[in-house]
Protein backbone atom coordinates (compact mmCIF):
# COMPACT_ATOMS: atom_id res chain seq x y z
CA UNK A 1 -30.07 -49.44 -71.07
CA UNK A 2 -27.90 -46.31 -70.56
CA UNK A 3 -27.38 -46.58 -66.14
CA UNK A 4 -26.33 -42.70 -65.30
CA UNK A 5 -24.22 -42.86 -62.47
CA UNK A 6 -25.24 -38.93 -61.30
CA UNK A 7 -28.79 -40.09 -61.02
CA UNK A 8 -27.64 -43.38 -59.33
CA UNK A 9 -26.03 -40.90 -56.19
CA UNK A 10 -28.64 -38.54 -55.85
CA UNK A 11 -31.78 -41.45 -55.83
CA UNK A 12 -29.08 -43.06 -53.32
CA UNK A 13 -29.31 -39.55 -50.88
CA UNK A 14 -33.02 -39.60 -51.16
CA UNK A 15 -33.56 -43.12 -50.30
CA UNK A 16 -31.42 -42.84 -47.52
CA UNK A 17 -33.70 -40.09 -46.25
CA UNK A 18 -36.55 -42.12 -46.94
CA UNK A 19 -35.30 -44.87 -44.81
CA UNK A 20 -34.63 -42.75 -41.93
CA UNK A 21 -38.20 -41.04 -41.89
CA UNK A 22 -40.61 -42.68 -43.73
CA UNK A 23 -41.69 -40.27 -46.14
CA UNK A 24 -40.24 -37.63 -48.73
CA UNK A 25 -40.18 -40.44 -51.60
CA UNK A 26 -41.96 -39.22 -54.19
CA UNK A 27 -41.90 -35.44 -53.08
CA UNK A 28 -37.74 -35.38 -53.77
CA UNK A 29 -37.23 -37.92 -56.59
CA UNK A 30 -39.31 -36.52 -59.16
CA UNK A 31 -38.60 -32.72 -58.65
CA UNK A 32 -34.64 -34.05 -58.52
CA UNK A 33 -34.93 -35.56 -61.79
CA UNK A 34 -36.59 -32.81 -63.85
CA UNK A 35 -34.41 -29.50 -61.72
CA UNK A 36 -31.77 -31.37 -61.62
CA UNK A 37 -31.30 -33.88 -64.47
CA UNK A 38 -34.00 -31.91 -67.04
CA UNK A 39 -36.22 -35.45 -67.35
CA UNK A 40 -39.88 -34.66 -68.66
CA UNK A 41 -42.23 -34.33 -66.24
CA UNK A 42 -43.98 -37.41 -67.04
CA UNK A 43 -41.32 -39.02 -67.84
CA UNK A 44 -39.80 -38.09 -64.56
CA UNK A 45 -43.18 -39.20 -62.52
CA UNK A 46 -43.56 -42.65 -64.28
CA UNK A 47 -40.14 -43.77 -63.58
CA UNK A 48 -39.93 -42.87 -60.01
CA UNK A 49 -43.42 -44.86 -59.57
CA UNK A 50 -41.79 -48.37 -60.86
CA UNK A 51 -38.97 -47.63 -59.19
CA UNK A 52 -41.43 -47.17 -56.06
CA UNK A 53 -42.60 -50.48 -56.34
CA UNK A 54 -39.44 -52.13 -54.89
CA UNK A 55 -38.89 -49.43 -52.29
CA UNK A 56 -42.17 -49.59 -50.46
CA UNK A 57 -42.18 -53.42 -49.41
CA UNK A 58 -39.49 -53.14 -47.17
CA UNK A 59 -40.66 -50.63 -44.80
CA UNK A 60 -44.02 -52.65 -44.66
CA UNK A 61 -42.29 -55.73 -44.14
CA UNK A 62 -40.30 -53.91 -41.21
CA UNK A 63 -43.92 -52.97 -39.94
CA UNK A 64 -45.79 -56.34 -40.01
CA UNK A 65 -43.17 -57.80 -38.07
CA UNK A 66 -43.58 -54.97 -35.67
CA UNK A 67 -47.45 -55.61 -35.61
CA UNK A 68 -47.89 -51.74 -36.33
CA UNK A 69 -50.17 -52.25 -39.31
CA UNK A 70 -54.00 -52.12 -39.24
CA UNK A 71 -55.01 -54.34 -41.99
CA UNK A 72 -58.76 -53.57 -42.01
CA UNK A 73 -57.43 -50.11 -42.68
CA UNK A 74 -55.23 -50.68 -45.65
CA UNK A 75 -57.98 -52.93 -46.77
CA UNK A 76 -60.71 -49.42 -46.63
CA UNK A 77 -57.69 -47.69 -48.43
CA UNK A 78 -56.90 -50.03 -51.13
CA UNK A 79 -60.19 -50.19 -52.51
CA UNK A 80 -60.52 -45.69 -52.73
CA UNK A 81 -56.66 -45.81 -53.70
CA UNK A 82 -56.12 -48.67 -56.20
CA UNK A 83 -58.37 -47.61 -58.43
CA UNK A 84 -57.84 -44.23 -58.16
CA UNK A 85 -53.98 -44.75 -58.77
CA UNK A 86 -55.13 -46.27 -62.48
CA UNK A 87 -57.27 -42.83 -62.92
CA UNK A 88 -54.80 -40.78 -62.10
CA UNK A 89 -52.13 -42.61 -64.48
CA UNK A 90 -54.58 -42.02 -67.41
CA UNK A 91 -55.21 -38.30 -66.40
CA UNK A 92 -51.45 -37.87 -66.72
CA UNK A 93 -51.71 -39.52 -70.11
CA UNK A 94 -54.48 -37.49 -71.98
CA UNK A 95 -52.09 -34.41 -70.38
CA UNK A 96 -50.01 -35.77 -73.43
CA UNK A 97 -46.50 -34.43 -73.79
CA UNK A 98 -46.79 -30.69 -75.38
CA UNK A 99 -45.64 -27.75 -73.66
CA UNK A 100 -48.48 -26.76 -72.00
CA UNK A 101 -49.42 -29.60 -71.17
CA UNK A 102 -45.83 -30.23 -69.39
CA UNK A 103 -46.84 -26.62 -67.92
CA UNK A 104 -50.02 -28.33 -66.64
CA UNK A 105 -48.16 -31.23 -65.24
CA UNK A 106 -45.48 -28.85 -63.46
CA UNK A 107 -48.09 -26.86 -61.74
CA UNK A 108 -49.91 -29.97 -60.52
CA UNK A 109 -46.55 -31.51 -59.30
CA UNK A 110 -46.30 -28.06 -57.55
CA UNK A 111 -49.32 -28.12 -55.78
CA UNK A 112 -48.97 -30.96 -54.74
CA UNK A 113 -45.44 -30.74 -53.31
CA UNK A 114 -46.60 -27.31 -51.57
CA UNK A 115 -49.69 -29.79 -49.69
CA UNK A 116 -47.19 -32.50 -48.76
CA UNK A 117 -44.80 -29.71 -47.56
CA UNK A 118 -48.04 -28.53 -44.90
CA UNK A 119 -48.45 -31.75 -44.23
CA UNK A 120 -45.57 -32.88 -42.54
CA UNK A 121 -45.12 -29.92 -41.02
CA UNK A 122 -48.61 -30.27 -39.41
CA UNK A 123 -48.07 -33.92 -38.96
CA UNK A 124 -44.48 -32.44 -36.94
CA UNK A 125 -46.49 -30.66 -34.85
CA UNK A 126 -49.28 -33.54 -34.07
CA UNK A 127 -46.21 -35.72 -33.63
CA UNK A 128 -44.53 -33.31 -31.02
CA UNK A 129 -48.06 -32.35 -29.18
CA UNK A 130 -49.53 -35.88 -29.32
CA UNK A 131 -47.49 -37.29 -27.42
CA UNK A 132 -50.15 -38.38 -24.13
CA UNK A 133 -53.02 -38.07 -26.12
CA UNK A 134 -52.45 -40.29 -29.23
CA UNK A 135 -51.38 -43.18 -27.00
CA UNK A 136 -53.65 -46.06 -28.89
CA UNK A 137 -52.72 -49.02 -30.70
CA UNK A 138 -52.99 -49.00 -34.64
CA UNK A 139 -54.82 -52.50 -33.82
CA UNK A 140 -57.04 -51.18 -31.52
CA UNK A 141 -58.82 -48.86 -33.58
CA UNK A 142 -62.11 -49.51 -35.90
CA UNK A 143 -62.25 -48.11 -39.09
CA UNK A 144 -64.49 -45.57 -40.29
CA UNK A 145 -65.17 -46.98 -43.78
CA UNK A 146 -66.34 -43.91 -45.72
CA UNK A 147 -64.14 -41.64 -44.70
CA UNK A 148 -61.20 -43.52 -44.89
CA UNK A 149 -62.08 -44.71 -48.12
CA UNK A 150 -62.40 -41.12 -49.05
CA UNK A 151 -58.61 -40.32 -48.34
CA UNK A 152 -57.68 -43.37 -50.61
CA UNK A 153 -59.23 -42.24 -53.88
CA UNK A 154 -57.73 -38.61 -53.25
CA UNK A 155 -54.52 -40.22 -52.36
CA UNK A 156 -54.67 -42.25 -55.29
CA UNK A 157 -55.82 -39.98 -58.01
CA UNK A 158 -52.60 -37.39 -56.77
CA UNK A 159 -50.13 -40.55 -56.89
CA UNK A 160 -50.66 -41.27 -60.20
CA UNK A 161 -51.15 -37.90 -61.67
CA UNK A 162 -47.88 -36.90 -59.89
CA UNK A 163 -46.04 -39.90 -57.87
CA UNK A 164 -46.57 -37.70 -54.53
CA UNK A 165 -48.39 -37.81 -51.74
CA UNK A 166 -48.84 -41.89 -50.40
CA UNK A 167 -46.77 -40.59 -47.73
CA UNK A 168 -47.21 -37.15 -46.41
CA UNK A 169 -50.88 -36.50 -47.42
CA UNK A 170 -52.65 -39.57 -46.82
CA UNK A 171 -50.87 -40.34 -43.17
CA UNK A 172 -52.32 -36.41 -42.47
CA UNK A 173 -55.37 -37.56 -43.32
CA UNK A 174 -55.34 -40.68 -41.04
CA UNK A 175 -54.22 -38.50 -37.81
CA UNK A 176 -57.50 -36.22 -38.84
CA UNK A 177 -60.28 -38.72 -38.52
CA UNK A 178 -58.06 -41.43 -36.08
CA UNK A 179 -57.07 -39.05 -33.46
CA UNK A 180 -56.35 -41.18 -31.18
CA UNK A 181 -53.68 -42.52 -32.95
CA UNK A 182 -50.07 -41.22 -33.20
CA UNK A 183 -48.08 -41.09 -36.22
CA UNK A 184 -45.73 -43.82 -35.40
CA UNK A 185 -48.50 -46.28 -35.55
CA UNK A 186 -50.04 -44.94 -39.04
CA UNK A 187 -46.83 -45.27 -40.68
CA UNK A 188 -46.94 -48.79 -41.30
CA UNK A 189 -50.35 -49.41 -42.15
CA UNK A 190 -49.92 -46.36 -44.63
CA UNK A 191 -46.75 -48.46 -46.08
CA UNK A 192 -48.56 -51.23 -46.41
CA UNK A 193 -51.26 -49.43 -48.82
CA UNK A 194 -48.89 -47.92 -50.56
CA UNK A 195 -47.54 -51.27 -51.85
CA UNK A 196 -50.58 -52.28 -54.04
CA UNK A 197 -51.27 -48.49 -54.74
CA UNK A 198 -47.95 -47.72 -56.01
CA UNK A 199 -48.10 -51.11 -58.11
CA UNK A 200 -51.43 -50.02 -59.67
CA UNK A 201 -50.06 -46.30 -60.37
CA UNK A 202 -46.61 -48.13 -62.16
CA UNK A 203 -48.79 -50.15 -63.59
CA UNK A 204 -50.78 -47.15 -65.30
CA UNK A 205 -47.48 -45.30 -66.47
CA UNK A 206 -46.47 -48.82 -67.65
CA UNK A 207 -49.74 -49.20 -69.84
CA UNK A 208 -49.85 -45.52 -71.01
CA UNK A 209 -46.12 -45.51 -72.07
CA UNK A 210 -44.40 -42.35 -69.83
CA UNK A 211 -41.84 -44.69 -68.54
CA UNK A 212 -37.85 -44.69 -69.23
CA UNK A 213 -35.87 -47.84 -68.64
CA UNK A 214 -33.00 -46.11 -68.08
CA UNK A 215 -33.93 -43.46 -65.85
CA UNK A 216 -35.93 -46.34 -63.39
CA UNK A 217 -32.72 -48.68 -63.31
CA UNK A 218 -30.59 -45.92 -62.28
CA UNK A 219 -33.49 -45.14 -59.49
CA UNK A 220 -33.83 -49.22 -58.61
CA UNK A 221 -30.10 -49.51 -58.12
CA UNK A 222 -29.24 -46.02 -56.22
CA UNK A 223 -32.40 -45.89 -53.95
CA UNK A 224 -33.01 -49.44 -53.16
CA UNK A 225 -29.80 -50.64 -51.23
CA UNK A 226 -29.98 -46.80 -49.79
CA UNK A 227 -33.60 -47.39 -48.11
CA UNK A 228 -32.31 -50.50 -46.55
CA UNK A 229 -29.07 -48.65 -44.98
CA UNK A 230 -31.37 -45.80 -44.24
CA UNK A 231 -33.80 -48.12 -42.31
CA UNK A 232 -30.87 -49.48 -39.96
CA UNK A 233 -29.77 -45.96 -39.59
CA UNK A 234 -33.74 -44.79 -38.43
CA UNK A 235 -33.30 -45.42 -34.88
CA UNK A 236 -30.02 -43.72 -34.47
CA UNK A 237 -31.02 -40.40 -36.19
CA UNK A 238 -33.20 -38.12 -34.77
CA UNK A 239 -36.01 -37.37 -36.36
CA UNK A 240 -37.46 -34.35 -35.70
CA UNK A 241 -34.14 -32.92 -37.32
CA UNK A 242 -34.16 -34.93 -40.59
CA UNK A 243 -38.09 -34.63 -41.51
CA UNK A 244 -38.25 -30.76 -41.33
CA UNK A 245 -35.16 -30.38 -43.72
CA UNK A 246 -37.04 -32.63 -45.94
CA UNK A 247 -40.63 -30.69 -45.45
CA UNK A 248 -38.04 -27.12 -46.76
CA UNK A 249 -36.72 -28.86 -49.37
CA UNK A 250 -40.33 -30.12 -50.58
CA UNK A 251 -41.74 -26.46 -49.86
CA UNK A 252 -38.93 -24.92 -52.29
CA UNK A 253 -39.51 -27.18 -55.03
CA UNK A 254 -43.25 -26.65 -54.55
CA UNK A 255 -42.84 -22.94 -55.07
CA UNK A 256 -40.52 -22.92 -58.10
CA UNK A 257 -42.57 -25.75 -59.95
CA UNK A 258 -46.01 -23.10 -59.47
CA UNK A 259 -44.03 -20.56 -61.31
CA UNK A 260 -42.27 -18.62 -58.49
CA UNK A 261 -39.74 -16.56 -59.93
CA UNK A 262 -36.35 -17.17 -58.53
CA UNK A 263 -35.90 -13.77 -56.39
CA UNK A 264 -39.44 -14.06 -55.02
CA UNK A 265 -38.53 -17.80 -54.00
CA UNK A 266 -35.60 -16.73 -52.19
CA UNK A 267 -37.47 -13.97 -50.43
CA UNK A 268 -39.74 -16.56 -49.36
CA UNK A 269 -36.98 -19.21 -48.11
CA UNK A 270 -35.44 -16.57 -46.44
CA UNK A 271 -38.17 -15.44 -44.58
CA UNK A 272 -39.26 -18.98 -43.77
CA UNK A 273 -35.89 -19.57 -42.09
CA UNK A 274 -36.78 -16.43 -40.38
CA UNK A 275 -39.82 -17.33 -38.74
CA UNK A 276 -39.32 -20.66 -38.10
CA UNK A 277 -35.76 -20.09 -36.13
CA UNK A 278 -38.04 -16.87 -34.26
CA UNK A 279 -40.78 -19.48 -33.30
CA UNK A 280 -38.49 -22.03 -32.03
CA UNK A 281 -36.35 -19.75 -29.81
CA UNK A 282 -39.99 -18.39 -28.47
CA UNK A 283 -40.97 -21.58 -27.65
CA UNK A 284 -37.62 -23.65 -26.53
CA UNK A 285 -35.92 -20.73 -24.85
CA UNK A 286 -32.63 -22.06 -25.11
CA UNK A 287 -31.32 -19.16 -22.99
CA UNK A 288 -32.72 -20.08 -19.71
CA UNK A 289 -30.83 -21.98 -17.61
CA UNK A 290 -31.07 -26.04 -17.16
CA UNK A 291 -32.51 -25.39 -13.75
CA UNK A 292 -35.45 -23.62 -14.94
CA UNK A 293 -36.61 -25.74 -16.72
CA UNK A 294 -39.28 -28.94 -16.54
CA UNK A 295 -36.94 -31.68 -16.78
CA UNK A 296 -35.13 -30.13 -13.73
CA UNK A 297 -38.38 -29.75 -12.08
CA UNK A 298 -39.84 -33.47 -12.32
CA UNK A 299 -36.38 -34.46 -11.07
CA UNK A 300 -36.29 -32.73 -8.33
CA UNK A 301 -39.47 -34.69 -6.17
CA UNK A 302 -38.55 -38.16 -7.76
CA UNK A 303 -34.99 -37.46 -5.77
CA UNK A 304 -36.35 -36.25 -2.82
CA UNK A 305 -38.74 -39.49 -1.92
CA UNK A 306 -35.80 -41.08 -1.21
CA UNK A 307 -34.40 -38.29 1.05
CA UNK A 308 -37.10 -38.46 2.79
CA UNK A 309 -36.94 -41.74 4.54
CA UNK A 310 -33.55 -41.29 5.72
CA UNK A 311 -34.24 -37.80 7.13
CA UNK A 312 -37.36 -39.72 8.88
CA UNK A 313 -35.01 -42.59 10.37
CA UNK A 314 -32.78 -39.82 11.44
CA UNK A 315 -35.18 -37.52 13.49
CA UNK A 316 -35.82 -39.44 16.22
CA UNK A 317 -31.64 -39.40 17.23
CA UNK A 318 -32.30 -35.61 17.04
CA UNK A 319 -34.96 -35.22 19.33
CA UNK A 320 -33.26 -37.83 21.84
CA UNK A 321 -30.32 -35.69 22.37
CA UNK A 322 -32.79 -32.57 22.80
């Protein structure tokens, strides 16, 4: 089994990213090794799906001990997503390996990257305007059965046609029918699914014969070790700066892998930049002074509570000298 050392580094980057934030997986490793390393496409998804399989038990492990996983959820899940996973695997497989049928694979991989891409920005925004309102515990919740059941099989079915989308689009679809809920506390129990359901998609590619030994030990030994760095690293780096560099880099690949030509996609990077650095300075105003703003303003009472009792104790001097 040929290890290739190139492929060892960049599965290392992404699991480091995927240690720090939780998702991205399967939306950079597969577009990474057919752009950058010209691995079929099913090839490509297969691989990263049994290399999956190790990756995804340590952030649930993290979790459990935590108590931030809902087990009657993953339970609902497993049974839509398990199953699904298998379907998926043997969609990919009557796809077969011509051309077009590469073409096909491509332009699912695409779609599917551009969906992921919405949903973590959307789940960014939940995450930054949820902040009072989603303030229940994963444990507290009940489970609506049908519905949640509902996001497994689609969730499956698009993991093992194209190794995305345990991440991004199934925690979007949590936040939709749990509202109550904040991200944070779906990542976990969306972890924890993902370990059978990743298992049952591997084990599809495994059956159907798309994977390559040598392209899934060079995953195993790069991203592995990286998730587990990445996972100590999670609380020191922020967030909200690492996940929407990953959400752009998932967008991008999206685009080219639907058959955007190259001076279109760079048009539409550009302009993306655009708008989202023109939205941010309209809504953070990073021009008005510190004063101005709210953190200034809720300071300002909590200090002067304490003012106030000395002023009181001090009054009644004053009005004895008057």
């Amino acid at each position: 089994m040929h290890i290739d050392p190139f492929i060892v580094l960049g599965s290392a980057i992404i699991g480091l990213l995927v240690g720090m934030t939780g998702a991205g997986g399967g939306a950079l490793m597969t577009p990474m090794l057919i752009l950058l390393f010209s691995v079929k496409p099913s090839t490509a998804i297969s691989s990263d799906l049994v290399a999956a399989v190790l990756m995804r038990p340590l952030g649930a492990l993290v979790h459990m001990r935590a108590g931030t996983v809902n087990f009657k959820l993953v339970r609902w899940m497993m049974l839509g997503s398990v199953p699904a996973a298998f379907l998926g695997a043997y969609l990919l497989h009557l796809l077969g390996d011509a051309k077009s049928a590469q073409d096909t694979i491509e332009v699912f991989l695409g779609a599917a990257l551009l969906v992921g891409a919405g949903a973590m920005v959307l789940r960014f925004g939940l995450d930054r305007r949820g902040g009072h309102t989603r303030a229940a515990f994963v444990t507290e919740v009940h489970p609506r059965p049908a519905l949640t059941l509902a996001i497994g099989i689609v969730g499956g079915v698009v993991v093992g046609m194209t190794s995305v989308g345990s991440g991004s689009l199934m925690v979007i679809g949590l936040l939709f029918i749990y509202p109550r809920l904040g991200a944070n506390q779906l990542v976990g129990t969306d972890l924890t699914q993902a370990v059978p359901l990743t298992l049952a998609a591997a084990l599809g590619a495994l059956a159907f014969g798309h994977v390559e030994l040598s392209v899934t030990g060079s995953l195993i030994i790069g991203s592995v070790p990286a998730v587990l760095v990445g996972s100590l690293l999670s609380s020191r780096v922020p967030d909200r700066y690492v996940r929407p560099t990953i959400a752009f880099v998932i967008f991008a690949s999206g685009l080219k892998y639907v058959g955007v030509a190259t001076t279109a996609l760079g048009w539409i990077l550009c302009a993306t930049l655009l708008g989202t650095a023109v939205s941010w300075l309209a809504v953070a105003r990073p021009w008005l002074p510190a004063t101005a703003t709210d953190p200034g303003d809720t300071e300002t009472p909590a200090d002067a509570e304490p003012d106030a009792e000395p002023d009181a104790a001090a009054s009644p001097p004053a009005e004895a000298i008057l």
